[in-house]
Protein backbone atom coordinates (compact mmCIF):
# COMPACT_ATOMS: atom_id res chain seq x y z
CA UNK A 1 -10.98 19.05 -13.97
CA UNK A 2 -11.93 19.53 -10.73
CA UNK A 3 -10.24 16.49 -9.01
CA UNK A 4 -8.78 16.73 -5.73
CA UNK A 5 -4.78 17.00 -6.07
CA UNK A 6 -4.26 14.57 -3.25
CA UNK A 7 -6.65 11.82 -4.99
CA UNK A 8 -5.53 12.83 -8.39
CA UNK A 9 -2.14 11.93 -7.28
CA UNK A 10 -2.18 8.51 -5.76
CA UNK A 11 -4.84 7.68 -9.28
CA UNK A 12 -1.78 8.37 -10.97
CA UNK A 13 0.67 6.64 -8.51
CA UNK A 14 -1.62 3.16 -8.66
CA UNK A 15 -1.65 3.33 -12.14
CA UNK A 16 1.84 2.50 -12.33
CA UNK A 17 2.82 -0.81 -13.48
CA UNK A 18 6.02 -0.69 -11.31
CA UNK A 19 3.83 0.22 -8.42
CA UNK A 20 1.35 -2.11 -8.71
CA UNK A 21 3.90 -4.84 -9.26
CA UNK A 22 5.75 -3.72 -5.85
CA UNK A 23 2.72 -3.82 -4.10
CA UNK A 24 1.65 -6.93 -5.40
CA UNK A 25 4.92 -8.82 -3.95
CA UNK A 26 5.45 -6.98 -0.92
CA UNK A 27 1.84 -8.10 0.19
CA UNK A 28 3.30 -10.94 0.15
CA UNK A 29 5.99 -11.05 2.09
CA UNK A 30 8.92 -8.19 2.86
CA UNK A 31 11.28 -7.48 0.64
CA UNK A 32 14.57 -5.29 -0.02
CA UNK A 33 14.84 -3.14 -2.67
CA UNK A 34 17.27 -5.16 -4.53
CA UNK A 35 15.04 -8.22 -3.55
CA UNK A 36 12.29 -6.12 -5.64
CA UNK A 37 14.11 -5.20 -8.78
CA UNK A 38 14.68 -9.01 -9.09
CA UNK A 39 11.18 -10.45 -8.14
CA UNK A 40 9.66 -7.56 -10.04
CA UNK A 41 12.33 -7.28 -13.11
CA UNK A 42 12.73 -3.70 -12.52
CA UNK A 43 15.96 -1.03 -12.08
CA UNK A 44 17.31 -0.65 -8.91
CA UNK A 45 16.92 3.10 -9.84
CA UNK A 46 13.23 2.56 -10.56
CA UNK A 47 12.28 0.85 -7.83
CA UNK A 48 13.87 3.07 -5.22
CA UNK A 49 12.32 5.96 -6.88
CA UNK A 50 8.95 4.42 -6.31
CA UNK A 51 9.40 3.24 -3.17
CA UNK A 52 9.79 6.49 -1.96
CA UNK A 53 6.71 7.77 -3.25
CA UNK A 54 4.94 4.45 -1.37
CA UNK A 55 6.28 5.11 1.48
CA UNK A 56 5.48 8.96 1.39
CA UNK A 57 1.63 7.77 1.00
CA UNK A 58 1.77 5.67 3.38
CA UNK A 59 1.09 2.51 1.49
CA UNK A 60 4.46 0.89 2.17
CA UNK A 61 6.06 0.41 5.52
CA UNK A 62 9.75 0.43 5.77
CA UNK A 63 11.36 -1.57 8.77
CA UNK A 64 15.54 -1.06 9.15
CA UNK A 65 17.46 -4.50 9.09
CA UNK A 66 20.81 -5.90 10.01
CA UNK A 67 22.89 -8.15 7.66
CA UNK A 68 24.73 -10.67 9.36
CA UNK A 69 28.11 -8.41 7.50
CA UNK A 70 26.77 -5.74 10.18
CA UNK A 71 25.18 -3.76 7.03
CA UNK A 72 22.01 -1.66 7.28
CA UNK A 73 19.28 -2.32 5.03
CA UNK A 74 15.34 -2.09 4.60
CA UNK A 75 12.33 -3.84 4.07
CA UNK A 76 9.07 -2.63 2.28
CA UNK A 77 5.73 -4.15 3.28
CA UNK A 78 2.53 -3.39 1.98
CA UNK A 79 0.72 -1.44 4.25
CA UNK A 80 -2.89 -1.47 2.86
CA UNK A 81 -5.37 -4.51 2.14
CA UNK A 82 -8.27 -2.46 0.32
CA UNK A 83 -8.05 0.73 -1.93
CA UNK A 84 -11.25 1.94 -3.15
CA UNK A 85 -11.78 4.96 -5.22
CA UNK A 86 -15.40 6.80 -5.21
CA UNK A 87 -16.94 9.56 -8.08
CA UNK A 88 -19.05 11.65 -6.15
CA UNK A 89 -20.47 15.13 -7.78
CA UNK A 90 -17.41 15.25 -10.25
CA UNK A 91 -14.40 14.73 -7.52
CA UNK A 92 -12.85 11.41 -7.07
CA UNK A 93 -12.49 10.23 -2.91
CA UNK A 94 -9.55 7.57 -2.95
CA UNK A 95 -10.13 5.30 0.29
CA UNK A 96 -7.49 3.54 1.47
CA UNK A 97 -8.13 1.01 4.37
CA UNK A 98 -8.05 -3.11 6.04
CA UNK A 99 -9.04 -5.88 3.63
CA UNK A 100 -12.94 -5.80 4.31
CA UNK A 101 -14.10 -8.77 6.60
CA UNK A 102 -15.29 -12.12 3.94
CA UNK A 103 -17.40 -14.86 6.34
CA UNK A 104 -20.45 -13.64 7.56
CA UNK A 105 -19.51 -14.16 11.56
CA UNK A 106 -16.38 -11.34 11.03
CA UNK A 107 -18.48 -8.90 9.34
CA UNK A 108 -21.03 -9.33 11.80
CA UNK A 109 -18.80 -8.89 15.00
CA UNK A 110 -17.19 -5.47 12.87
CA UNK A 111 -20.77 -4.34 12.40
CA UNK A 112 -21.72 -5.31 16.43
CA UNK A 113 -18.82 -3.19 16.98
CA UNK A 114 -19.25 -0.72 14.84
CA UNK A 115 -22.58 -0.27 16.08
CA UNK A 116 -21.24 0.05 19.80
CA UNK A 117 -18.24 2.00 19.11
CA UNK A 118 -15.36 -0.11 19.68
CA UNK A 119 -12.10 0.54 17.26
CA UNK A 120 -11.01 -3.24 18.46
């Protein structure tokens, strides 16, 4: 096989039911971990294990909170819009970016500034 490791690894990562089912939710809105295991009808266990492994690819944020107890806690929000995944000469390029513009005035002004240079 002669897959990148990287790529190969977040293939296998999306390909999780439990991970696409956090992501899913937590695109929505943030959410603790217990908050996850009950919207998503997964173990506590479970869903901290793959949290960290979001988090670790960067496609989960993780913001620290304070209960009104005084407790720590954290959020999880999605932190990617568009995942694409390429097949180019027998090696698969997993792109991982902002939801693509949809009305035609938006994708023009990211192609005028594309075309100019901004990053705006």
């Amino acid at each position: 096989m002669c897959e990148d490791s990287a790529s190969r690894k977040l293939l296998s990562l999306l390909g999780d039911e439990h991970v696409q089912a956090i992501l899913s939710v937590t695109s929505e809105q943030p959410m603790s971990a217990n908050e996850l295991s009950d919207a998503c009808g997964i173990s506590l266990p479970t869903v901290y294990r793959r949290l960290e492994e979001l988090v670790e690819h960067d496609l989960l944020s993780e913001q620290n909170k304070i209960a009104s107890d005084g407790n720590h806690y954290k959020t999880y929000e999605a932190a990617v819009e568009r995942i694409g995944v390429r097949l180019h000469q027998g090696q698969f390029d997993v792109d991982i970016g902002e939801q693509p513009p949809t009305d035609a005035p938006e994708r023009f002004n990211r192609l005028w500034d594309d075309i100019r240079g901004d990053d705006s």
